[in-house]
Protein backbone atom coordinates (compact mmCIF):
# COMPACT_ATOMS: atom_id res chain seq x y z
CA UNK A 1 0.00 0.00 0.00
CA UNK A 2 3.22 2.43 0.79
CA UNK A 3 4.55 1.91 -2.58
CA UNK A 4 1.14 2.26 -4.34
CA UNK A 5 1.30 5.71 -2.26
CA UNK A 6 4.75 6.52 -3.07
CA UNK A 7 4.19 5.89 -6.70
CA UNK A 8 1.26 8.29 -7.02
CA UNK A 9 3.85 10.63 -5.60
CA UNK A 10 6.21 10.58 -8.28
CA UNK A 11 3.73 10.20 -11.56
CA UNK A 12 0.89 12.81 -10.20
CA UNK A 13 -1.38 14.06 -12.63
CA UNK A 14 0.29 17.04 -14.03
CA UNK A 15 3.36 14.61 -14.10
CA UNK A 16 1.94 11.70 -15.91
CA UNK A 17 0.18 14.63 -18.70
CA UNK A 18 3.97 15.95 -18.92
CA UNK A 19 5.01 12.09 -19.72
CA UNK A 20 1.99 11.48 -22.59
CA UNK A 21 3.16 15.21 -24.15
CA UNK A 22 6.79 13.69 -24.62
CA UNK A 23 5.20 10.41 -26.06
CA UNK A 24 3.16 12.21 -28.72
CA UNK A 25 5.97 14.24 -29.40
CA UNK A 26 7.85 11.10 -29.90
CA UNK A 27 5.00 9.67 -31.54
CA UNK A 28 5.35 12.71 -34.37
CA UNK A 29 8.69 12.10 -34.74
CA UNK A 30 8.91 8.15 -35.28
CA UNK A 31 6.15 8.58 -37.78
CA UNK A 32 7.67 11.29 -39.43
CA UNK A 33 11.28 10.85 -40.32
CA UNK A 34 11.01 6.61 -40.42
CA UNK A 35 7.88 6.37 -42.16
CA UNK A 36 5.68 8.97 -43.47
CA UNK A 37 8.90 11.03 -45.12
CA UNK A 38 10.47 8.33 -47.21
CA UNK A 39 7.70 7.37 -48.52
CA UNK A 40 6.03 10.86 -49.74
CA UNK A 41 9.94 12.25 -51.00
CA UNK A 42 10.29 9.28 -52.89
CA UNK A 43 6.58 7.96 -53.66
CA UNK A 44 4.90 11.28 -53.73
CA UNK A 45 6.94 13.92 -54.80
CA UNK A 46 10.24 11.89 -56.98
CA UNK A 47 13.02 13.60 -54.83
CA UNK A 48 15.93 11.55 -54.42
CA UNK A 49 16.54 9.84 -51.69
CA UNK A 50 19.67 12.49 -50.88
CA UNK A 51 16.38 14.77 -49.16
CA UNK A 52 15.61 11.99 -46.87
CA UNK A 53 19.24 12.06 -45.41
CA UNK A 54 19.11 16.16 -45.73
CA UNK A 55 16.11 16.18 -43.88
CA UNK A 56 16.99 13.79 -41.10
CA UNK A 57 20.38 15.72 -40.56
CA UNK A 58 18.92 18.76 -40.38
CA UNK A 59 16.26 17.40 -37.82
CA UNK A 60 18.95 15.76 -35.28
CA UNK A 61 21.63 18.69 -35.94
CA UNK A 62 19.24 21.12 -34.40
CA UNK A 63 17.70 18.99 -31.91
CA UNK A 64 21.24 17.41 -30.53
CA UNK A 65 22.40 21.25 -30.54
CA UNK A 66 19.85 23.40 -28.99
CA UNK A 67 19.19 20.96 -25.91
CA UNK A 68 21.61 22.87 -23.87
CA UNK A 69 20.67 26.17 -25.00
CA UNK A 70 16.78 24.87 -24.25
CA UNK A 71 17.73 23.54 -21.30
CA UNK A 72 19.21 26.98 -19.79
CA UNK A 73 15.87 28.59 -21.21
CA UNK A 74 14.10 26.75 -19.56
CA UNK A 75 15.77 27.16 -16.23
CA UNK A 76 15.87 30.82 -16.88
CA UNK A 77 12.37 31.22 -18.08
CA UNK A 78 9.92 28.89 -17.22
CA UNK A 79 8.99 25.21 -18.52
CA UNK A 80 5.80 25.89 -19.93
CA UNK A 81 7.05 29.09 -21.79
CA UNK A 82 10.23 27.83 -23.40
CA UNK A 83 8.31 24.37 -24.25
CA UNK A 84 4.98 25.77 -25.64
CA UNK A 85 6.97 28.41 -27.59
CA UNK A 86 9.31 25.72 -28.91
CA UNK A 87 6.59 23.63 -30.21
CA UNK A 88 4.46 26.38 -31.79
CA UNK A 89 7.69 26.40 -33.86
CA UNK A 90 7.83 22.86 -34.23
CA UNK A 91 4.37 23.00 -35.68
CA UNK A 92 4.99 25.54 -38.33
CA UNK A 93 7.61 23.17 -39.10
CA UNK A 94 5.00 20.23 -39.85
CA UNK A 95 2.87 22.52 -41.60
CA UNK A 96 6.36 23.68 -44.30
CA UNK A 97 6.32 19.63 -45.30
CA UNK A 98 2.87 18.66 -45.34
CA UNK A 99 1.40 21.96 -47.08
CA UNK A 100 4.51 22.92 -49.60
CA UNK A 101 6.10 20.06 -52.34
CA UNK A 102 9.63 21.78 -52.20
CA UNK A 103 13.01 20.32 -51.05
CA UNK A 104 13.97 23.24 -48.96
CA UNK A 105 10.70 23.38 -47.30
CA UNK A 106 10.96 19.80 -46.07
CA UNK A 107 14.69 20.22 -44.88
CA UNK A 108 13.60 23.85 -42.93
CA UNK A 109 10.50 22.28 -41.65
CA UNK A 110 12.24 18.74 -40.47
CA UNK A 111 14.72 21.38 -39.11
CA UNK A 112 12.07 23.37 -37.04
CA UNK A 113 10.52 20.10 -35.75
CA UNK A 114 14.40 19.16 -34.35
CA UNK A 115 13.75 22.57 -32.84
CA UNK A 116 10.75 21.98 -30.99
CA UNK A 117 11.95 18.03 -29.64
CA UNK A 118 15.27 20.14 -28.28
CA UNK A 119 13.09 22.09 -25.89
CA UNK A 120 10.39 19.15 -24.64
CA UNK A 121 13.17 16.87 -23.58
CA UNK A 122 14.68 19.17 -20.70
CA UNK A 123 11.64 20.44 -20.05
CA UNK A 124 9.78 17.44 -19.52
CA UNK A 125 12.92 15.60 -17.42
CA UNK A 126 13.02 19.09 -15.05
CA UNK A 127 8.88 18.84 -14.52
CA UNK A 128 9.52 14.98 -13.82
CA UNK A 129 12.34 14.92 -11.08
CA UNK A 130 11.34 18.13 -9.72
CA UNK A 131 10.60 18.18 -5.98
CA UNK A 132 11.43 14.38 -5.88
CA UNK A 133 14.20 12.71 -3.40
CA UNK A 134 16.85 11.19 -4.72
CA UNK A 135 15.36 7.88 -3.62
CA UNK A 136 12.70 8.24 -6.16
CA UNK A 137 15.29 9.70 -9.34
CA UNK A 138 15.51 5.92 -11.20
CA UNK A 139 11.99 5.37 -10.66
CA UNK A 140 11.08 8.88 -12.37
CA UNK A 141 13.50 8.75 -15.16
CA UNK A 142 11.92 4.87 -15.85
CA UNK A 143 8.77 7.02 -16.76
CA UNK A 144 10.39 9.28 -18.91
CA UNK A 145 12.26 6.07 -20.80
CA UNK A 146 8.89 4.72 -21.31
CA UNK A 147 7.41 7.82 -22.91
CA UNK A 148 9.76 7.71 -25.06
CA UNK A 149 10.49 4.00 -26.46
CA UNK A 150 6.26 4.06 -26.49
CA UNK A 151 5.95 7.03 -28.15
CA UNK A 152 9.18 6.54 -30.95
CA UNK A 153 7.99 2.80 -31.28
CA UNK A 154 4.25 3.13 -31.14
CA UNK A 155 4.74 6.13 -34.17
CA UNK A 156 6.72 4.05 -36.34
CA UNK A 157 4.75 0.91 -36.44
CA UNK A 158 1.40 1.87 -35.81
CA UNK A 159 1.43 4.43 -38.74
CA UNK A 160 1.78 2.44 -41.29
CA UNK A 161 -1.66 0.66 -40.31
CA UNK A 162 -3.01 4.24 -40.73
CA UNK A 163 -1.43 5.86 -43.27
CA UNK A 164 -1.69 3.16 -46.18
CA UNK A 165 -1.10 5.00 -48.87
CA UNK A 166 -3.19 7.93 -48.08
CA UNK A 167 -0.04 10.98 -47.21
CA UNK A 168 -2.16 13.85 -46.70
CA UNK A 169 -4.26 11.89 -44.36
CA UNK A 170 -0.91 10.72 -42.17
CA UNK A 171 -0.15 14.32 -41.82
CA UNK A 172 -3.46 16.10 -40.45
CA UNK A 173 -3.20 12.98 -37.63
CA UNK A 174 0.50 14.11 -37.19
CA UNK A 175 -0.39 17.75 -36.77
CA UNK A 176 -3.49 16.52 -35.09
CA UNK A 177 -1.41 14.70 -32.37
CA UNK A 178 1.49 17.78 -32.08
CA UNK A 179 -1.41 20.49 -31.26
CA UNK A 180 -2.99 18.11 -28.72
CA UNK A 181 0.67 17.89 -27.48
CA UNK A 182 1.12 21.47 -27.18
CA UNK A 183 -2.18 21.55 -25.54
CA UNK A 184 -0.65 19.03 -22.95
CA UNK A 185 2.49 20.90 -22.20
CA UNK A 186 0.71 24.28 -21.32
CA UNK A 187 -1.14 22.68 -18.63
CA UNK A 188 1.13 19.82 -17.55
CA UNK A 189 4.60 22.16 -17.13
CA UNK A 190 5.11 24.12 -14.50
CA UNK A 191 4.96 28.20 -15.32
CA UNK A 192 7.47 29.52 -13.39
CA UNK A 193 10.31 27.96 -11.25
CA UNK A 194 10.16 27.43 -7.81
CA UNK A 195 14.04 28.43 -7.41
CA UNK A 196 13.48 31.76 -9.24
CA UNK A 197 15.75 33.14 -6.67
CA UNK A 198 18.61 31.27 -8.52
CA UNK A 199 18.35 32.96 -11.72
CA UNK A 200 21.76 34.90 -11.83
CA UNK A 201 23.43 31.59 -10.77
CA UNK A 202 22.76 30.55 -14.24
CA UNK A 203 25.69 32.06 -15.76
CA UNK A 204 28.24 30.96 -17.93
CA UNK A 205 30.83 29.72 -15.79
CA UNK A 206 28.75 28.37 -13.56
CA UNK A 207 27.30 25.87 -15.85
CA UNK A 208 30.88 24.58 -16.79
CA UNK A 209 31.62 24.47 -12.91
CA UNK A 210 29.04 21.96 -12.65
CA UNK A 211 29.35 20.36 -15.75
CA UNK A 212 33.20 19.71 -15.01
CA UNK A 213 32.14 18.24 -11.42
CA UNK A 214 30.32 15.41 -13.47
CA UNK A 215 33.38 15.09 -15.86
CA UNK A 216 33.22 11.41 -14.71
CA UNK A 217 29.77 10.49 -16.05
CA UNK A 218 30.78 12.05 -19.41
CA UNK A 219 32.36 9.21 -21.37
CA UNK A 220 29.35 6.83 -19.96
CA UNK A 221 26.88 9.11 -21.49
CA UNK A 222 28.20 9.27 -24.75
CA UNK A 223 29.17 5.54 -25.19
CA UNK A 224 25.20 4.36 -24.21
CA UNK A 225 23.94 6.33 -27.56
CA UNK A 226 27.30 5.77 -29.43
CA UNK A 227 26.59 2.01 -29.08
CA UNK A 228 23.05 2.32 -30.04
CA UNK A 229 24.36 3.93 -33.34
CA UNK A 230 27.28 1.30 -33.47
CA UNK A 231 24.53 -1.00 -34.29
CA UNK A 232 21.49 0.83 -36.36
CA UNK A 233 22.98 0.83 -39.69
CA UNK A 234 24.75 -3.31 -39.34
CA UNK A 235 22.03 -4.79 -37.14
CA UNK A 236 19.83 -4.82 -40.29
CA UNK A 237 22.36 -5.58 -42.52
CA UNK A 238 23.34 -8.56 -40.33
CA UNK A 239 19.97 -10.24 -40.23
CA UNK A 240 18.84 -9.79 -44.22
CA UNK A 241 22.31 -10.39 -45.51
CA UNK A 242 24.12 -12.66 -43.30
CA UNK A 243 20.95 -14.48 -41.85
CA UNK A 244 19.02 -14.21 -44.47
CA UNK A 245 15.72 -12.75 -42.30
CA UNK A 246 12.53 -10.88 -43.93
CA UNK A 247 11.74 -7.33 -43.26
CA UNK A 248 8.53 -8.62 -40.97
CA UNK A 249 11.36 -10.48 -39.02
CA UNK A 250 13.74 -8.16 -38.65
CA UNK A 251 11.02 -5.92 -36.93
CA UNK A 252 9.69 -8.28 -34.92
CA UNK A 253 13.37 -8.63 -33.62
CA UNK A 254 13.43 -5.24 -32.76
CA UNK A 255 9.59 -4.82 -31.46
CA UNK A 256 10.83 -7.74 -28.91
CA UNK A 257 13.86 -6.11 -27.61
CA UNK A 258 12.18 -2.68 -27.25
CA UNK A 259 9.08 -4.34 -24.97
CA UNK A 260 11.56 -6.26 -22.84
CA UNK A 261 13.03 -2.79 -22.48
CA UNK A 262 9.63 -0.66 -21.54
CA UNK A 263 8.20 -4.05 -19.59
CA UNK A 264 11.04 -4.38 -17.61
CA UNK A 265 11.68 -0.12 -16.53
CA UNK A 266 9.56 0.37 -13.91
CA UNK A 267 10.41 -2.61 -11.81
CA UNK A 268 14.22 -2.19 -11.84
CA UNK A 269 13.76 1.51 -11.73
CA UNK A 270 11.91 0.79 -8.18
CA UNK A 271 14.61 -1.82 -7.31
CA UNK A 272 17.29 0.80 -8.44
CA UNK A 273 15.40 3.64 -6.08
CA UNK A 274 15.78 0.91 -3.18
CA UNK A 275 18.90 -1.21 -3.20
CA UNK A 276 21.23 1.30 -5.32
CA UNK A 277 22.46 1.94 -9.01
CA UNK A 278 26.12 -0.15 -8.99
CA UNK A 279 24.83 -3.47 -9.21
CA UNK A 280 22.03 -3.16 -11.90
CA UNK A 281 24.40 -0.97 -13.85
CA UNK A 282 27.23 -3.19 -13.47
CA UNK A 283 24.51 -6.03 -14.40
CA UNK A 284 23.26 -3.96 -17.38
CA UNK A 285 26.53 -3.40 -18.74
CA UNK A 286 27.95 -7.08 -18.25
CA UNK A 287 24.55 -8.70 -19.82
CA UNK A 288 24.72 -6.28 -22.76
CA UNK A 289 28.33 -6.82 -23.73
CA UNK A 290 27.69 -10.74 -23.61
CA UNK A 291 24.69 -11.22 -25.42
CA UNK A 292 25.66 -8.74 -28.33
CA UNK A 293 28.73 -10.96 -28.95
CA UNK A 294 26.11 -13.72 -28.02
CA UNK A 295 23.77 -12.36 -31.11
CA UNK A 296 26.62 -11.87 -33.30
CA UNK A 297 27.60 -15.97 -33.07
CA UNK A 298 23.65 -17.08 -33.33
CA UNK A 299 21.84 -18.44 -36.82
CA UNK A 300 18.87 -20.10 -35.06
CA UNK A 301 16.10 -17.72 -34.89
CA UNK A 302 14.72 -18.48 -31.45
CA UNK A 303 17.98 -17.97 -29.94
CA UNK A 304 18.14 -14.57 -32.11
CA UNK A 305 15.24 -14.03 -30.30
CA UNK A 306 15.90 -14.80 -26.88
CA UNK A 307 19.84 -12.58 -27.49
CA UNK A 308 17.28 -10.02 -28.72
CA UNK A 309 15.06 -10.01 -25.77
CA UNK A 310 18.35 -10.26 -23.38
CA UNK A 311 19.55 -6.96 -24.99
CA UNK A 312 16.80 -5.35 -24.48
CA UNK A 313 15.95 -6.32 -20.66
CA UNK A 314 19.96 -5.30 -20.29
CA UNK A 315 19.31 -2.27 -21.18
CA UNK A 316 16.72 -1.74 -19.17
CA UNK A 317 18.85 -2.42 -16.07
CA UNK A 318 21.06 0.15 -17.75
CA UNK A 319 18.47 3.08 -18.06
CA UNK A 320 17.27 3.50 -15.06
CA UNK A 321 20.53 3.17 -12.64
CA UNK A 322 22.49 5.74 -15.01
CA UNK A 323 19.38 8.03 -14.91
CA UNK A 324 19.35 7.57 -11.45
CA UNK A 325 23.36 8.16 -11.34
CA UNK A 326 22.92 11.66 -13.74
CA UNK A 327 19.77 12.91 -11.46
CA UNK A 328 21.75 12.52 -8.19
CA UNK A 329 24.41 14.36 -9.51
CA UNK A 330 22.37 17.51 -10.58
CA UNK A 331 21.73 20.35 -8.39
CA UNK A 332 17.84 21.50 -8.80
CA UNK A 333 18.66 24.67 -9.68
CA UNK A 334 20.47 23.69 -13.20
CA UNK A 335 18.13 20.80 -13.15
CA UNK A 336 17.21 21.71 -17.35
CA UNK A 337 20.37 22.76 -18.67
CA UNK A 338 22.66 20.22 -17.08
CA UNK A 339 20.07 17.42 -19.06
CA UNK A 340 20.33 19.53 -21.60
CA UNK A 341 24.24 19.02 -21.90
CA UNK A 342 23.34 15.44 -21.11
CA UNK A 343 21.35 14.78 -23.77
CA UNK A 344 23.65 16.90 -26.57
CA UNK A 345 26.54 14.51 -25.35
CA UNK A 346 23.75 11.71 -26.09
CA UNK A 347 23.24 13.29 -29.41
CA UNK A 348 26.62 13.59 -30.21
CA UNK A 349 27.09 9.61 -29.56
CA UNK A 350 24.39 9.16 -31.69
CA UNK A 351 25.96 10.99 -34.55
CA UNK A 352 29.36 9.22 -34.53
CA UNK A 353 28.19 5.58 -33.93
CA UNK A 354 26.74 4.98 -37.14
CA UNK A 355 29.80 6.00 -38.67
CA UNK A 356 31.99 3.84 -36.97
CA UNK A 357 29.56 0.92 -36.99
CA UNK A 358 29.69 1.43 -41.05
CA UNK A 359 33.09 1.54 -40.84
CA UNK A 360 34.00 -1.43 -39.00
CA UNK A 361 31.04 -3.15 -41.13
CA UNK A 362 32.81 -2.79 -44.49
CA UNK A 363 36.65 -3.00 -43.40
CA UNK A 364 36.37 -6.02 -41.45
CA UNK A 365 33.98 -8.96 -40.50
CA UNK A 366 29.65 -8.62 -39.97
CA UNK A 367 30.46 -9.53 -36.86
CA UNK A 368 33.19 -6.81 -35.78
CA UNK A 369 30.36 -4.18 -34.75
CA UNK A 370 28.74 -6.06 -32.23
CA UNK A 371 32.27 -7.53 -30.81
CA UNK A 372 33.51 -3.78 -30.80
CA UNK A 373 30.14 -2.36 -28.94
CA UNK A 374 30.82 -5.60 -26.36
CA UNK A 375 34.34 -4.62 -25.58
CA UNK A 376 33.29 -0.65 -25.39
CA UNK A 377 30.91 -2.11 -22.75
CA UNK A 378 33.06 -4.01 -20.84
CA UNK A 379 35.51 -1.07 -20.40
CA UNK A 380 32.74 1.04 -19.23
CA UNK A 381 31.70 -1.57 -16.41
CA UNK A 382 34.95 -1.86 -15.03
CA UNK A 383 35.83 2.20 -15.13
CA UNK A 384 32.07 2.78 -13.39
CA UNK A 385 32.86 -0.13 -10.92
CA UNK A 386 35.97 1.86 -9.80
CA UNK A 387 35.49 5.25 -10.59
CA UNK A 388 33.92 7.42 -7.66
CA UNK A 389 31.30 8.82 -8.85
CA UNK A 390 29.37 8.88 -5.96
CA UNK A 391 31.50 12.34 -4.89
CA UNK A 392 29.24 13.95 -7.45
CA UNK A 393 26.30 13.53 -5.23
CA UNK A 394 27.39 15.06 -2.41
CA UNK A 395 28.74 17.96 -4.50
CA UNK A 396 25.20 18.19 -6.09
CA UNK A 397 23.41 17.53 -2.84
CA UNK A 398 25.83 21.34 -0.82
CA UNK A 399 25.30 22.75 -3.95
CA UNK A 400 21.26 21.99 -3.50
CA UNK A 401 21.60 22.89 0.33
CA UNK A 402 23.49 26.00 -0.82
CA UNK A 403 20.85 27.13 -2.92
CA UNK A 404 18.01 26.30 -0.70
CA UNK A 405 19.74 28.68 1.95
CA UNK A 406 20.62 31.61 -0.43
């Protein structure tokens, strides 16, 4: 009954309609750039396929960019403002591709859409863990994971039951969904900030003060996204090529490693909350680095399936401790901006690991990619098994104190 009581602590109302405006965000985006604009640049209007990667760049160069700029905007201003204001642009952005049949309108407008996802994401993370202990962080990040692998998977698949081969009709539910979304985040986020008194301890140097305090947590946050993109562009590759799997297969592969992930969140999360972070992200990190090798070696498809599923519960014991690890180690005041530097260092490990996984793809063996991302893995268990990153905490937790007394 305590937890039941706890948990209605942490996802209150406001809270859970912050959560669903992320997802429909989400839900936009997966629909958008992996479905819905392939298919109308190359079906509808005969661009080349060169728009599709234009587009996409210019989506995740401005969203990977402006998260630290939104974040301190949103600190400084207000999560509702910065957030509302963000997405009104991301809007206008939807309404350039879906109303005009031009390349540049479709890169500006998958631009402006990167805009408005750079804003919700620290926004949304600050209205989450706000006011929460630190015994509740992993089990309030879990929430925010979920949102999001919902949202991005739920958009991809479930759109092309919708769209068929109707394009117009795909984007009035798109724009549909992002104004019921902005609707969400003007009454879900908060107006102003509680710490207003902090303001002019948002300053330049301050920020890089804090962010050097966390210098320790940097390489893990870039290698958890740089190992994701390791493994987009080969993973496919690796089952159609070298396995010789259907499309259908190949996404009910992925479908089954992204449920294990959302099923299994919320459990560990309130596991993580109550027992500590190091052994579920010493766990997560261990599992992960096996089974990719493990997935690498398999041509039965049951097994593919069960390395599959095994991946994805991994990383679920991986979310929510290193959530739990980057909360605790953020004073409230910077709460926004320091995710927002978070989650450009995310972006930029989502950038380079495609790269690399191409590159190890073509210069060596099918398998190389997945043996690489297991060895990146294994380093990063043993340097978070020794490094001390607890002494983050307590410098987050005077800074907090600090604040609270100023």
């Amino acid at each position: 009954m305590s937890q039941q009581t706890e948990m209605r602590e942490i996802f209150t109302k406001p809270k859970l309609a912050a959560l669903l405006t992320l997802g429909l965000a989400e839900f936009v985006r997966g629909s958008l750039l992996f479905f819905i604009l392939p298919i109308y640049i190359r079906g509808v209007l005969q661009f080349s396929a060169s728009v599709v990667g234009y587009a996409m760049a210019a989506h995740y160069t401005l969203d990977t960019s402006m998260r630290g700029p939104s974040g301190w905007l949103t600190d400084r201003f207000g999560q509702r403002k910065v957030a509302v204001t963000a997405l009104s642009v991301g809007f206008i952005g939807l309404l350039l591709i879906a109303r005009f049949r031009f390349d540049w309108s479709i890169i500006l407008g998958s631009a402006l859409l990167g805009l408005g996802m750079a804003a919700i994401w620290p926004a949304v993370v600050s209205r989450i863990t706000g006011g929460l202990p630190a015994s509740a962080n992993a089990t309030a990040m879990s929430g925010v994971m979920m949102a999001w692998l919902l949202g991005v998977g739920s958009g991809t698949v479930t759109m092309s039951f919708t769209l068929g081969r109707h394009v117009q009709s795909g984007f009035a539910t798109l724009l549909l969904i992002w104004l019921v979304g902005i609707g969400l985040a003007a009454l879900s986020l908060q107006r102003y900030r509680p710490e207003d008194h902090h303001r002019k301890r948002l300053g330049f140097r301050n920020i890089v003060s804090q962010v050097y305090s966390v210098r320790l947590l940097l390489p893990g946050i870039f290698v958890q996204t740089f190992i994701m993109g390791i493994l987009m562009p080969v993973f496919v590759l690796y089952t159609q090529y070298d396995l010789g799997l259907s499309g259908k297969l190949y996404s009910a592969l992925l479908v089954s490693a992204g449920a294990a992930t959302v099923l299994f969140q919320l459990p560990v999360g309130r596991l993580v909350d109550r027992f500590g972070y190091k052994l579920f992200l010493m766990v997560g990190f261990g599992a992960c680095a096996v089974l990719l090798t493990f997935v690498a070696h398999v041509h039965v498809l049951w097994m593919l399936f069960v390395g599959m599923i095994g991946v994805g519960a991994s990383y679920s014991f991986i979310l929510p401790s290193w959530n739990s690890v980057l909360a605790k180690s953020i004073s409230a005041k910077r709460r926004a901006v320091m995710w927002g530097v978070f989650m450009t260092i995310e972006g930029l490990g989502m950038a380079t690991g495609p790269l690399v996984g191409s590159w190890l793809w073509d210069r060596f063996l099918p398998s190389t990619p997945f043996f690489f991302a297991g060895v990146v893995l294994l380093v990063m268990m043993t340097f978070y098994g020794l490094a001390p990153i607890e002494r983050g905490f307590d410098t987050a937790n005077e800074q907090q104190s600090a604040g609270g007394q100023g």
